[in-house]
Structure formats: structure tokens, C-alpha cells
Protein backbone atom coordinates (compact mmCIF):
# COMPACT_ATOMS: atom_id res chain seq x y z
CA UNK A 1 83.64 -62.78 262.03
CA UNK A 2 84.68 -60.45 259.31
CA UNK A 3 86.47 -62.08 256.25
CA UNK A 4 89.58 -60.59 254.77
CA UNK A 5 87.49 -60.25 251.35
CA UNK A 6 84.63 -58.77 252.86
CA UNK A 7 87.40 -55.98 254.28
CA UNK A 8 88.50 -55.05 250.72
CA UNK A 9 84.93 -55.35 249.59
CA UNK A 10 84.16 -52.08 252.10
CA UNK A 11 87.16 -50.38 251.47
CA UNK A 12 86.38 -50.53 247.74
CA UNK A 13 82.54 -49.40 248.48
CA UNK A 14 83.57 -46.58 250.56
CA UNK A 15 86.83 -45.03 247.95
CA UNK A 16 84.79 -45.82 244.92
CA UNK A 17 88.21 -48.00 243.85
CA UNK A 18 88.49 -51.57 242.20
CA UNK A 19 91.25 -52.84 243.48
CA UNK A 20 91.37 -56.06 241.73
CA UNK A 21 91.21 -54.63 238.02
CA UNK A 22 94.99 -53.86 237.83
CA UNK A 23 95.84 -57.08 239.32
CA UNK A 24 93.52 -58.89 236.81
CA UNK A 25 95.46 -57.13 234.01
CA UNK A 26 98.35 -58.35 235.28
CA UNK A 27 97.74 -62.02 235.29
CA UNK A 28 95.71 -62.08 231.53
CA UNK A 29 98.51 -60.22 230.30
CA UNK A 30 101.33 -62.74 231.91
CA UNK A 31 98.23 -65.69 230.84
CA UNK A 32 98.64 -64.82 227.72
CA UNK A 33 102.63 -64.46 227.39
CA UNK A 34 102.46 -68.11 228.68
CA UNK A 35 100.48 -69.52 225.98
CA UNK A 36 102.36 -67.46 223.17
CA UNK A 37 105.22 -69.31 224.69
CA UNK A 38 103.67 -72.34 225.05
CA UNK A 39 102.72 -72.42 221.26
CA UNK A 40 106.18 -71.70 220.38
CA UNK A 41 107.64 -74.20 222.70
CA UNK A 42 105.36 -77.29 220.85
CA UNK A 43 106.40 -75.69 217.09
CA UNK A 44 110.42 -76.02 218.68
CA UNK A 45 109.94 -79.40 219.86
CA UNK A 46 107.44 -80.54 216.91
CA UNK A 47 110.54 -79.37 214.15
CA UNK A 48 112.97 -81.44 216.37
CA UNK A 49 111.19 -84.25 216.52
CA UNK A 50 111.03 -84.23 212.51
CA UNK A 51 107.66 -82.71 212.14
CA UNK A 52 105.90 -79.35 210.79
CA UNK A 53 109.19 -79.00 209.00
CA UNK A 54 107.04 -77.96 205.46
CA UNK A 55 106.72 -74.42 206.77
CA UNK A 56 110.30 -74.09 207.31
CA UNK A 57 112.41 -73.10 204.33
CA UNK A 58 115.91 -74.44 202.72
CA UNK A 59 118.39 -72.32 204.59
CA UNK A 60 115.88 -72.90 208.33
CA UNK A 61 116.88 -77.06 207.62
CA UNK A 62 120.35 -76.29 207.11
CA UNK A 63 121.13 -74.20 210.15
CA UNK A 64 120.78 -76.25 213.34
């Protein structure tokens, strides 16, 4: 019984291709969007809640 992995691992062997390097790319790249988001998603919520406001300056407290 052949596996569906061990298929792509001989087409890879015999075309001398990777195909899972682009794919890999893909996902750190959208991995890492997430976190950047993430981050700036906590700082959001943090300065509504009332907190981390010290880095923000007069005019950032004014506006809403």
C-alpha cells in the first residue's frame, strides 16, 4: 500500500524538485503576519482597557 506522501516523495526524487519549500514559505510568511497582528491587536486592547497608555502621546489620548 503506497501512501500519498510516499507518491510526492518519488516524484520529488525522480524531477530533482521540492515541492513543499514554496508552500512552507507561504505559511511562515502568513505565521508571521498573524503574530505582527496579534501583537498589535493586545497593544489596541491593552490602551482601551487604560493601560500602556505612557507610550502614547498628548494628541494619541485626545483622539478616540
Amino acid at each position: 500500500m503506497t501512501r500519498t506522501k510516499q507518491i510526492f516523495d518519488r516524484y520529488q526524487k525522480t524531477h530533482w524538485i521540492d515541492l513543499w519549500s514554496s508552500h512552507y514559505e507561504v505559511w511562515s510568511l502568513f505565521c508571521f503576519l498573524q503574530k505582527c497582528c496579534d501583537v498589535l491587536v493586545i497593544i489596541f486592547y491593552r490602551q482601551k482597557m487604560g493601560q500602556g497608555l505612557n507610550d502614547l502621546s498628548f494628541q494619541d489620548l485626545r483622539n478616540p
